[in-house]
C-alpha atoms as a PDB file:
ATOM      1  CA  UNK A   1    -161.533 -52.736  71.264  1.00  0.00           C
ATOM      2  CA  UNK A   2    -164.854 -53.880  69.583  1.00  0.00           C
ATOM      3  CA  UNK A   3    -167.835 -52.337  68.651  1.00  0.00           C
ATOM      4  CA  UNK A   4    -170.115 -54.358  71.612  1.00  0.00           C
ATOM      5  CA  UNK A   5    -167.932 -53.273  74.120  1.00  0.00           C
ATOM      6  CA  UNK A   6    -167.217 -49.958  73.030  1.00  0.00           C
ATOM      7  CA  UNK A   7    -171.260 -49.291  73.304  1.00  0.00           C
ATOM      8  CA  UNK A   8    -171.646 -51.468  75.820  1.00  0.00           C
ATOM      9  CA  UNK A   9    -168.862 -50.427  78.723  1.00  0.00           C
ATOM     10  CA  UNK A  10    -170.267 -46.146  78.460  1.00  0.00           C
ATOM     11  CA  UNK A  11    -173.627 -47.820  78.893  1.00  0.00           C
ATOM     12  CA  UNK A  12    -172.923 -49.706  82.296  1.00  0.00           C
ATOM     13  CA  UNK A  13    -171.230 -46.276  83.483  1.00  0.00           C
ATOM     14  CA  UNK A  14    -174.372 -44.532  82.203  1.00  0.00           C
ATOM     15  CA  UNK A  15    -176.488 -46.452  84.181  1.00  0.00           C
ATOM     16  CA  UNK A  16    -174.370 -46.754  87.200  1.00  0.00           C
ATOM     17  CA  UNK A  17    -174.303 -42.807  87.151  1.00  0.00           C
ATOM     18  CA  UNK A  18    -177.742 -42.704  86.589  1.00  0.00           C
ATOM     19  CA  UNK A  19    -178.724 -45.011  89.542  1.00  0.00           C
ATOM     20  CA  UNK A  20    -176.091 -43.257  91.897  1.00  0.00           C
ATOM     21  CA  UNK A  21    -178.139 -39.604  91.082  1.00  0.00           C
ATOM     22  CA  UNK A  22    -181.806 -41.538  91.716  1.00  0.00           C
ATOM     23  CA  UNK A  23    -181.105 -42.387  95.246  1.00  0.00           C
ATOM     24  CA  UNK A  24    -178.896 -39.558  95.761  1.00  0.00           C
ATOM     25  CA  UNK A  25    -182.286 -37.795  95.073  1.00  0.00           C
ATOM     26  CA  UNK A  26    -184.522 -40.328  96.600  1.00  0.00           C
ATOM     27  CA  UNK A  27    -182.406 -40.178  99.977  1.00  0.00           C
ATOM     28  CA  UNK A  28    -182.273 -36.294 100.081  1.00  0.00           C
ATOM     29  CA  UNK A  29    -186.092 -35.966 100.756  1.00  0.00           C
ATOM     30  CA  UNK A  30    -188.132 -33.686 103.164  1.00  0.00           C
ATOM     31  CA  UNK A  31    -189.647 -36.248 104.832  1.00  0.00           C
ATOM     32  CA  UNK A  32    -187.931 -35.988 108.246  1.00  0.00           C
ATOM     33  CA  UNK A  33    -189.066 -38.008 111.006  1.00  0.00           C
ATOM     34  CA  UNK A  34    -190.966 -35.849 113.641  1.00  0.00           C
ATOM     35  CA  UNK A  35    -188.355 -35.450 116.588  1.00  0.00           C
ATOM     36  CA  UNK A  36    -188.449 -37.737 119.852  1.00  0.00           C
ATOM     37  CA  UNK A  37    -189.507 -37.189 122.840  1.00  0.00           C
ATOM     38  CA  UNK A  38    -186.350 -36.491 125.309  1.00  0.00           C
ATOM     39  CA  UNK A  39    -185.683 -39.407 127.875  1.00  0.00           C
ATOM     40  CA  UNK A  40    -186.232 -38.182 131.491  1.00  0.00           C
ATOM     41  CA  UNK A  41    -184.352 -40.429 133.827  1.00  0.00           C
ATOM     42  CA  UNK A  42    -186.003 -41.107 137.678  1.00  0.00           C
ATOM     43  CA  UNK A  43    -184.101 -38.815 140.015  1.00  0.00           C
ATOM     44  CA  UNK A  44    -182.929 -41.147 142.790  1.00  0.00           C
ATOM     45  CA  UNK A  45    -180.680 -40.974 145.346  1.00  0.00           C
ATOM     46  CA  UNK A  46    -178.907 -44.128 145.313  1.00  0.00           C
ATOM     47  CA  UNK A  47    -175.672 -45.017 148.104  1.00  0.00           C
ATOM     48  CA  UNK A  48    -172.764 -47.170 146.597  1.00  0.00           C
ATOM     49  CA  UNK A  49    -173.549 -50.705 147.499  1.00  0.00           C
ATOM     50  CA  UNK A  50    -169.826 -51.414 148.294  1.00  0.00           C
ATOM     51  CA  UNK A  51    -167.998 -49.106 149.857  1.00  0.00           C
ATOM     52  CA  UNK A  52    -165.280 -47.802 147.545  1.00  0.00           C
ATOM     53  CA  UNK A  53    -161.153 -48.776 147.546  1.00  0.00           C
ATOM     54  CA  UNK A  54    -158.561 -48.011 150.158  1.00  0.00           C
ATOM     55  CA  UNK A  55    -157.098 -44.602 149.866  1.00  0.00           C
ATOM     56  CA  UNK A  56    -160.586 -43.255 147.995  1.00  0.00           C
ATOM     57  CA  UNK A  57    -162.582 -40.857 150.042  1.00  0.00           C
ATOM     58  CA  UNK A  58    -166.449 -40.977 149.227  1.00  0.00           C
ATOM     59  CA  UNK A  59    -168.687 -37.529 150.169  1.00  0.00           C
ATOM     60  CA  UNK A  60    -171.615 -35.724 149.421  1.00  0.00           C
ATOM     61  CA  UNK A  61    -171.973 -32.133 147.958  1.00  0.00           C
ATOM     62  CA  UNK A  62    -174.812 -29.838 148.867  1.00  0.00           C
ATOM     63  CA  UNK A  63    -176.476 -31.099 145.682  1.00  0.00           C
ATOM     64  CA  UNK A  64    -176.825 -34.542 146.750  1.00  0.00           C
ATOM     65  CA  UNK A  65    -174.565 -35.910 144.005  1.00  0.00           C
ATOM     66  CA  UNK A  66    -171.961 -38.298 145.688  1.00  0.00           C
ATOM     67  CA  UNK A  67    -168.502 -37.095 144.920  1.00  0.00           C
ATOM     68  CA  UNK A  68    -165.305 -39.656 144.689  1.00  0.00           C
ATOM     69  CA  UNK A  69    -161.981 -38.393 145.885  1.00  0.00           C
ATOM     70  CA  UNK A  70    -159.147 -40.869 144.343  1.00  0.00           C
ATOM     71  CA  UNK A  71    -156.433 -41.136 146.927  1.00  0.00           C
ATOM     72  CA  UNK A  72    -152.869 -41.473 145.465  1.00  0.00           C
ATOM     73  CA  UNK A  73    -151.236 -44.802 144.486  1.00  0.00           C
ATOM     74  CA  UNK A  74    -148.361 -46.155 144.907  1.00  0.00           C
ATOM     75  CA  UNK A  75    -147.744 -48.705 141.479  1.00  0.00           C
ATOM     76  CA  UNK A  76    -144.423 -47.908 140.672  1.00  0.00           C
ATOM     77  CA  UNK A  77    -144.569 -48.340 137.182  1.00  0.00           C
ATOM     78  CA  UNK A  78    -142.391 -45.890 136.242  1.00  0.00           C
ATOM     79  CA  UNK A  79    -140.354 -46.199 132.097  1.00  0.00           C
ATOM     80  CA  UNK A  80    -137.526 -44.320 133.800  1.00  0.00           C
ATOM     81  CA  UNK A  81    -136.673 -47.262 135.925  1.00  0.00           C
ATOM     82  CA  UNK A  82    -136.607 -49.860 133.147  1.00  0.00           C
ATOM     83  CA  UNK A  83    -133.863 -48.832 132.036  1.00  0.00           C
ATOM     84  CA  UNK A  84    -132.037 -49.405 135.476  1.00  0.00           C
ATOM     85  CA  UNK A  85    -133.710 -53.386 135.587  1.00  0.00           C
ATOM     86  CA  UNK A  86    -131.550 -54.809 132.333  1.00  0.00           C
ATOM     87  CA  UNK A  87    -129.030 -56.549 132.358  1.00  0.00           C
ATOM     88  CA  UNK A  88    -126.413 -57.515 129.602  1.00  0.00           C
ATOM     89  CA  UNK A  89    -124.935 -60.497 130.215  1.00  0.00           C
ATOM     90  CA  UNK A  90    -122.683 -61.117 126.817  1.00  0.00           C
END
């Protein structure tokens, strides 16, 4: 290697270094913002606007928060039964 780039390459890592530790510093100030307000949300009671999907029961709990029941469905997707659709047909 050279002389210039023997000086020159631990001086780019020095100042690399040196620039990594200055906003390492910078960043890890005391100067938190002052914490937020919390959001408080209306309390509304609101009823669904369509009524929900066959085999779903929709109710109400004392609380007034409207509770959905999902009713069971019938997709028959089922990875056991792939096996039973193929065919080989060599």
């Amino acid at each position: 290697m050279s002389r210039t780039l023997k000086l020159v390459l631990p001086l780019v890592v020095l100042v690399a270094v040196g620039v990594y530790l200055a906003g390492s510093i910078a960043g890890a100030s005391d100067n938190d913002p002052p914490p937020r307000e919390p959001v408080v949300l209306p309390s509304e009671t609101v009823s669904p606007s369509s009524p929900g999907s066959p085999g779903a029961s929709s109710s109400t709990d004392p609380s007034g928060v409207p509770v959905v029941t999902p009713g069971p469905v019938d997709d028959d997707d089922d990875d056991d039964d792939d096996r039973d659709d193929r065919h080989d047909d060599d």
